[in-house]
C-alpha atoms as a PDB file:
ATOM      1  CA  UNK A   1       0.000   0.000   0.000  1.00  0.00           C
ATOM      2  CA  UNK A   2       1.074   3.232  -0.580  1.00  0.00           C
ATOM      3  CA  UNK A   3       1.635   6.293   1.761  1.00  0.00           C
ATOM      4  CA  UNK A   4      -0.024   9.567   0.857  1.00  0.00           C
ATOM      5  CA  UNK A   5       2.055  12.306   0.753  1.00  0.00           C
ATOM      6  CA  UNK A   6       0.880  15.801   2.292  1.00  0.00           C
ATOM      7  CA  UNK A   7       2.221  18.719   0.582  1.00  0.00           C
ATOM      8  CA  UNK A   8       4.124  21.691   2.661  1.00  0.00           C
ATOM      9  CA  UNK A   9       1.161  24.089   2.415  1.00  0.00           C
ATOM     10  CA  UNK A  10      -1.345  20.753   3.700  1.00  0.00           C
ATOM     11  CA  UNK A  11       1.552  20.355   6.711  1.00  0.00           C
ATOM     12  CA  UNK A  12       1.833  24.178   7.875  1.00  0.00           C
ATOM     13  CA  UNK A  13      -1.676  24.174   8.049  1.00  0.00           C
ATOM     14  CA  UNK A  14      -1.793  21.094  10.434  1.00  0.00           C
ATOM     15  CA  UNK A  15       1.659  20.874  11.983  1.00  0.00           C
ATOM     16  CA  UNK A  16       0.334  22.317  15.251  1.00  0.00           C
ATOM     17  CA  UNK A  17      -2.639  20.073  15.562  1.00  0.00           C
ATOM     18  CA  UNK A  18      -2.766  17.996  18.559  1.00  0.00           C
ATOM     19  CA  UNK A  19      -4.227  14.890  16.490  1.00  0.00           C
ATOM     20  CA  UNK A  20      -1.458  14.656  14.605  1.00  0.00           C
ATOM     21  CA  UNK A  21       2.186  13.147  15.627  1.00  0.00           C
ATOM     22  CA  UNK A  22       4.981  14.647  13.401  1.00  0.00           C
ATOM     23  CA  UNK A  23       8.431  12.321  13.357  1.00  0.00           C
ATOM     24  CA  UNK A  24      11.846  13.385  11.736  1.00  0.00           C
ATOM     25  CA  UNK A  25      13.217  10.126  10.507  1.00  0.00           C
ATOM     26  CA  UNK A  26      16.621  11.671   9.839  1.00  0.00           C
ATOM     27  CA  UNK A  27      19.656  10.822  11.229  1.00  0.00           C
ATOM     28  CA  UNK A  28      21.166  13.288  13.870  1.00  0.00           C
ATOM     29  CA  UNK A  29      22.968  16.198  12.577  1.00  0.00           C
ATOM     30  CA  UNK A  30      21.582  16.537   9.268  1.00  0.00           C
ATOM     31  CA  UNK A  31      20.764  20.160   8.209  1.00  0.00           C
ATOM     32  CA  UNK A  32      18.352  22.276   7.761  1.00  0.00           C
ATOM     33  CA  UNK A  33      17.294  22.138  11.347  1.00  0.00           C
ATOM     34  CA  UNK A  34      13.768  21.565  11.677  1.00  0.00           C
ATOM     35  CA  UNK A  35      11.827  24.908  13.773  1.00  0.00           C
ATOM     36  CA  UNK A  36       8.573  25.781  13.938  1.00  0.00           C
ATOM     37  CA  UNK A  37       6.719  22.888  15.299  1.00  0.00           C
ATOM     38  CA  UNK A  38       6.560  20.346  17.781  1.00  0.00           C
ATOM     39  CA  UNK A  39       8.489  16.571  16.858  1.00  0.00           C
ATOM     40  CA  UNK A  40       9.873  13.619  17.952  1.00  0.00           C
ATOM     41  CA  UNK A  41      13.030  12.782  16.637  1.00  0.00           C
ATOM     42  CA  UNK A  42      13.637   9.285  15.688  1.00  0.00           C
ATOM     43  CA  UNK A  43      16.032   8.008  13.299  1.00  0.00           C
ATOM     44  CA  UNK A  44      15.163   5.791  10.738  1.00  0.00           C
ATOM     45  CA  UNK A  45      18.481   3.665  11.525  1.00  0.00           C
ATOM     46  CA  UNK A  46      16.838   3.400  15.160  1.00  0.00           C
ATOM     47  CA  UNK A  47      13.102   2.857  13.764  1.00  0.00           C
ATOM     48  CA  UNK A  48      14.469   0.331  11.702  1.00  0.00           C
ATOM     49  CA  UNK A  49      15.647  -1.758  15.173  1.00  0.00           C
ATOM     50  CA  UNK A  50      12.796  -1.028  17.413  1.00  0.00           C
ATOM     51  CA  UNK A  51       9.299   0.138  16.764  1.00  0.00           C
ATOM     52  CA  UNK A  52       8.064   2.980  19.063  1.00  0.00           C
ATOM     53  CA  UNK A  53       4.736   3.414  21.144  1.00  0.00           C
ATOM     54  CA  UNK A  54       2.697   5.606  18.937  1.00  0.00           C
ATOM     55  CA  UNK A  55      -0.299   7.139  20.568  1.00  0.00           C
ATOM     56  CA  UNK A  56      -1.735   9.333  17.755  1.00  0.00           C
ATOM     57  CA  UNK A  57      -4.054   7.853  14.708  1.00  0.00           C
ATOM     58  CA  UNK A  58      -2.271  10.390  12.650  1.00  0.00           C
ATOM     59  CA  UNK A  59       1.717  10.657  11.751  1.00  0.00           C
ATOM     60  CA  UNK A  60       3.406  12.689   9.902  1.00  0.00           C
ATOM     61  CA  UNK A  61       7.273  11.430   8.819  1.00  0.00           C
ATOM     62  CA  UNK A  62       9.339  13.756   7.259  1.00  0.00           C
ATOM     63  CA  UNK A  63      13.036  13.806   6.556  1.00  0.00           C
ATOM     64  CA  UNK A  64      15.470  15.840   4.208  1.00  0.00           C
ATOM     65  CA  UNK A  65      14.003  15.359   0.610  1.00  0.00           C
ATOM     66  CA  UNK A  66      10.930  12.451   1.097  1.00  0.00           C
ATOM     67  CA  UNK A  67      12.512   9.122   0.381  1.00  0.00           C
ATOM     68  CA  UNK A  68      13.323   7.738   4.253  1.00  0.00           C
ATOM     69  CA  UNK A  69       9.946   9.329   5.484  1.00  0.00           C
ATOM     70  CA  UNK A  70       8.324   7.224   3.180  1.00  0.00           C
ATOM     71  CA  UNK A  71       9.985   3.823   4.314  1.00  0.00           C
ATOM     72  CA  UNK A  72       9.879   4.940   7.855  1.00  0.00           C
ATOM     73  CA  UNK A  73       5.631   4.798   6.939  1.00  0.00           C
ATOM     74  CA  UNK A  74       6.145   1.743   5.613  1.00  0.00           C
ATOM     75  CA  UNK A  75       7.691   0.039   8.509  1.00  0.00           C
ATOM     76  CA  UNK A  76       5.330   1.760  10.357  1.00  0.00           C
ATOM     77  CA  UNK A  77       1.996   0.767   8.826  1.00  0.00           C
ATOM     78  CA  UNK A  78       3.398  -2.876   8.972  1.00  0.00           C
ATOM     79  CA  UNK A  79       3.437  -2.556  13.136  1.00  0.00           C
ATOM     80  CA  UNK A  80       0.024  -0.028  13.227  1.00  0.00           C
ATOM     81  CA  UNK A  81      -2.330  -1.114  10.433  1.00  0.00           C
ATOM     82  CA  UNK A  82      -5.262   0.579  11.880  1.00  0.00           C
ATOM     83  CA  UNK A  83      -2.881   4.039  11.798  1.00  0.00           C
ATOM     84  CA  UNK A  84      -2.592   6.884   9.294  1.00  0.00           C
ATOM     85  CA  UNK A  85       0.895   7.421   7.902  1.00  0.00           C
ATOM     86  CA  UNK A  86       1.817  10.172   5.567  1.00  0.00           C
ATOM     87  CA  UNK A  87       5.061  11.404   4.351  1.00  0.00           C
ATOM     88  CA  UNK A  88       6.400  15.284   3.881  1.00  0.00           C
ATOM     89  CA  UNK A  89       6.606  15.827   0.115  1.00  0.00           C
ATOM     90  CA  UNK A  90       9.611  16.341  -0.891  1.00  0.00           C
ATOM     91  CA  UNK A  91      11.169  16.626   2.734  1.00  0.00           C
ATOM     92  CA  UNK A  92      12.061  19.777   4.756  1.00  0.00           C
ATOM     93  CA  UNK A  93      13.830  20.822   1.954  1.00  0.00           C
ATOM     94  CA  UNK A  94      10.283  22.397   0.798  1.00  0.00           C
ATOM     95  CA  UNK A  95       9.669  23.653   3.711  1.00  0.00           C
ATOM     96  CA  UNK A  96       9.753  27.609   4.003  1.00  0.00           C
ATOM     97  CA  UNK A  97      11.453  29.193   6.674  1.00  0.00           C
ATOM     98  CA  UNK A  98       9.213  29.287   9.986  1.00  0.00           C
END
């Protein structure tokens, strides 16, 4: 199946909504630095070795240009079927400035 993708005008609309649980998949020190909004930072090297608790219905993965938010979903969806996964288009790279 595949993961939607929400474009960067869909996410700065809904990046501060409680509902929705916004992970940055990439590894740690990669640039830009993400500001702005709330996130959990979780590697997809470390997502990859242990699945984490996930409260929220609704998660939003995004990393630096798309492509490891959208196997982080997939590994995802396989442990939380019942869960929404969707993946930054195009990363933070598309992001403007906040």
């Amino acid at each position: 199946m595949d993961t939607p993708e929400i474009s960067p005008s869909d996410f700065l609309l809904i990046k501060d909504n409680p509902s929705y649980l916004v992970i940055d998949v990439r590894e740690p020190g990669e640039m830009p630095e993400a500001k702005g909004f709330s996130f959990l930072k979780i590697p997809l090297s470390e997502l990859q070795k242990s699945i984490p608790v996930l409260q929220q219905d609704q998660v939003i993965l995004f990393c630096h240009a798309g492509v490891r938010s959208l196997i982080a979903a997939g590994i995802l969806k396989k442990a939380y079927p019942d869960k929404s996964f969707f993946s930054l288009k195009g990363g933070i790279l598309r992001l403007p400035p906040l």
